[in-house]
C-alpha atoms as a PDB file:
ATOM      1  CA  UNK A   1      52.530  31.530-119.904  1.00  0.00           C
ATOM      2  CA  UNK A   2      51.285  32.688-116.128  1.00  0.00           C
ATOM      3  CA  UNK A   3      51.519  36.090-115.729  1.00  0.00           C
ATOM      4  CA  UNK A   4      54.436  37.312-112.861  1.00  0.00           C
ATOM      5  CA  UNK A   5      53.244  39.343-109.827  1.00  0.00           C
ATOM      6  CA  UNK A   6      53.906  42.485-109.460  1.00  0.00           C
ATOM      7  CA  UNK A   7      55.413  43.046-106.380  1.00  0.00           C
ATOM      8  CA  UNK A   8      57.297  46.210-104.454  1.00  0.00           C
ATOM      9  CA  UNK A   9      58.810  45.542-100.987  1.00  0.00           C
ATOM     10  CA  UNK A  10      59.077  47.864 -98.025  1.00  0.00           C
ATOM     11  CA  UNK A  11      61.659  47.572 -95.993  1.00  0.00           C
ATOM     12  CA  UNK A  12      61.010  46.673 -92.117  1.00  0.00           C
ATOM     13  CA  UNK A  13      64.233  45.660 -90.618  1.00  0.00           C
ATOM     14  CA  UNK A  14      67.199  45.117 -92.047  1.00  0.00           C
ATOM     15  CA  UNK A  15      69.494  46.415 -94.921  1.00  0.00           C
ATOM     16  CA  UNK A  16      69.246  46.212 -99.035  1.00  0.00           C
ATOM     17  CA  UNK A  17      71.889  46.509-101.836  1.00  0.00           C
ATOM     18  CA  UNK A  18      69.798  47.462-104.946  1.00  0.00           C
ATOM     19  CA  UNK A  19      72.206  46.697-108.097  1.00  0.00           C
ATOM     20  CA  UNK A  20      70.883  48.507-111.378  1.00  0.00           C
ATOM     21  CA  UNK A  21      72.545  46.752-114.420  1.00  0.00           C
ATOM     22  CA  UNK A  22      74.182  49.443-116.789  1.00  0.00           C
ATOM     23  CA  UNK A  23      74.334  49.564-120.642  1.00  0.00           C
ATOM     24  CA  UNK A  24      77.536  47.535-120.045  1.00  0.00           C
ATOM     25  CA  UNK A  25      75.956  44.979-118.473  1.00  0.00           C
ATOM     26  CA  UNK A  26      78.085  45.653-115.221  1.00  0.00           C
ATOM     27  CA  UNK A  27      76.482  46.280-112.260  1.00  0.00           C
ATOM     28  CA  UNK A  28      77.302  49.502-111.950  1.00  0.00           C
ATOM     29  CA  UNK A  29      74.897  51.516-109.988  1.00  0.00           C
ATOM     30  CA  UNK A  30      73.774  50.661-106.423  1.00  0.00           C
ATOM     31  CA  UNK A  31      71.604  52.160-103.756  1.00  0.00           C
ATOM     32  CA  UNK A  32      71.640  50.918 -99.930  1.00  0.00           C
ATOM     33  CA  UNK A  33      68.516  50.477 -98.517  1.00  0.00           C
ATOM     34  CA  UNK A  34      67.293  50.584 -95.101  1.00  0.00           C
ATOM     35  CA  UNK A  35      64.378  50.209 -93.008  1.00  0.00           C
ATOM     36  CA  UNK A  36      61.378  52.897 -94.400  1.00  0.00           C
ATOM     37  CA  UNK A  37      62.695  52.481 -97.711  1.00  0.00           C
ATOM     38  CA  UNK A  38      60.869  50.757-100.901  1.00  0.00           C
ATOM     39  CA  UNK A  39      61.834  49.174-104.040  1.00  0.00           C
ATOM     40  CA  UNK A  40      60.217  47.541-106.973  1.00  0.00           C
ATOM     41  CA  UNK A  41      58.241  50.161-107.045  1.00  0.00           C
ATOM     42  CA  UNK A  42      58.751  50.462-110.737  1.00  0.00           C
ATOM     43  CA  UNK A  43      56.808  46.912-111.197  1.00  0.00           C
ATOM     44  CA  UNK A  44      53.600  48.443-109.510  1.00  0.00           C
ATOM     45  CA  UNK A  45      53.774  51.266-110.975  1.00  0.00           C
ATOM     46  CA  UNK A  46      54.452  50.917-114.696  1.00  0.00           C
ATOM     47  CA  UNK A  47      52.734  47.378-114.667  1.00  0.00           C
ATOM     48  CA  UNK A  48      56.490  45.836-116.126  1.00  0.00           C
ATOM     49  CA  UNK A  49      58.849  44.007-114.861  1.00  0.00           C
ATOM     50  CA  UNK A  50      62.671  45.113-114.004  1.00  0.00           C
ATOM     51  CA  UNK A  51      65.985  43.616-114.159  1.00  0.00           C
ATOM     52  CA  UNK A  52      67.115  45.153-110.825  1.00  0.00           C
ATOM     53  CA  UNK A  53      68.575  43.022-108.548  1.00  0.00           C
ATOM     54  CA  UNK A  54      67.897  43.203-104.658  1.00  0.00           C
ATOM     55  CA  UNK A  55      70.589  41.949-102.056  1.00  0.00           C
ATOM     56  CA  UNK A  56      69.770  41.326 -98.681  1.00  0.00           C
ATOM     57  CA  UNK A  57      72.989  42.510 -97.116  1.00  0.00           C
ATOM     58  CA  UNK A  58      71.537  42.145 -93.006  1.00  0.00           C
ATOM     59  CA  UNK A  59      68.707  39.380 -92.048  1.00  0.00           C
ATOM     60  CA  UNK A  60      65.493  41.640 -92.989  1.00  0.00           C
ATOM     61  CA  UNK A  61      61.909  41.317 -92.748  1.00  0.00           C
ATOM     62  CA  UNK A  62      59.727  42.934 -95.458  1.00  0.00           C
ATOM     63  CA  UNK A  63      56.660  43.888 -96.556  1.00  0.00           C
ATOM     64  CA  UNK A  64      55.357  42.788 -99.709  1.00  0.00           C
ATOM     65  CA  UNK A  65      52.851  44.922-101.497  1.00  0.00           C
ATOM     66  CA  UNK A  66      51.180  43.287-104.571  1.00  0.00           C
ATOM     67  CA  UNK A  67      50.061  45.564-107.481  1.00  0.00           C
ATOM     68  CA  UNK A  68      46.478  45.470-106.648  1.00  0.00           C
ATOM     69  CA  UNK A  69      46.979  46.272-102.932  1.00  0.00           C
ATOM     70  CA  UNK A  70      49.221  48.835-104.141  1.00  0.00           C
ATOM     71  CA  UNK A  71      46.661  50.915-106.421  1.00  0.00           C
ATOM     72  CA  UNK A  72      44.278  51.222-103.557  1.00  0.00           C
ATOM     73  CA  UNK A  73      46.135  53.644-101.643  1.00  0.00           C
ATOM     74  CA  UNK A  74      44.956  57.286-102.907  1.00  0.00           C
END
């Protein structure tokens, strides 16, 4: 089995719906995201995937920032 990147995403132009899956299984929880804004973050950070799903709700451009990349900022 390949290993998955690990990827967050910074957000350039555009708008994101993040939808958290609950205990329920509903999507509950969301946050709108905008342009500064990151997510996936918890990927890089924890080295683990996540079941969060990411809608692009506006045509967006982002920034991809792969694990490695990632731990080289101080």
């Amino acid at each position: 089995m390949t290993a998955m990147p690990l990827i967050a995403y910074v957000i350039k132009k555009g708008a994101v719906t993040i939808h958290r899956l609950a205990k329920t299984l509903d999507n509950a929880e969301t946050d709108n995201l905008g342009p500064g804004d990151l997510f996936g973050i918890e990927a890089v950070m924890a080295s683990r995937l996540h079941f969060d799903n990411a809608t692009a709700k506006t045509d967006c451009v982002l920034v991809a920032i792969k694990q490695d990349q990632f731990k080289q900022f101080p």
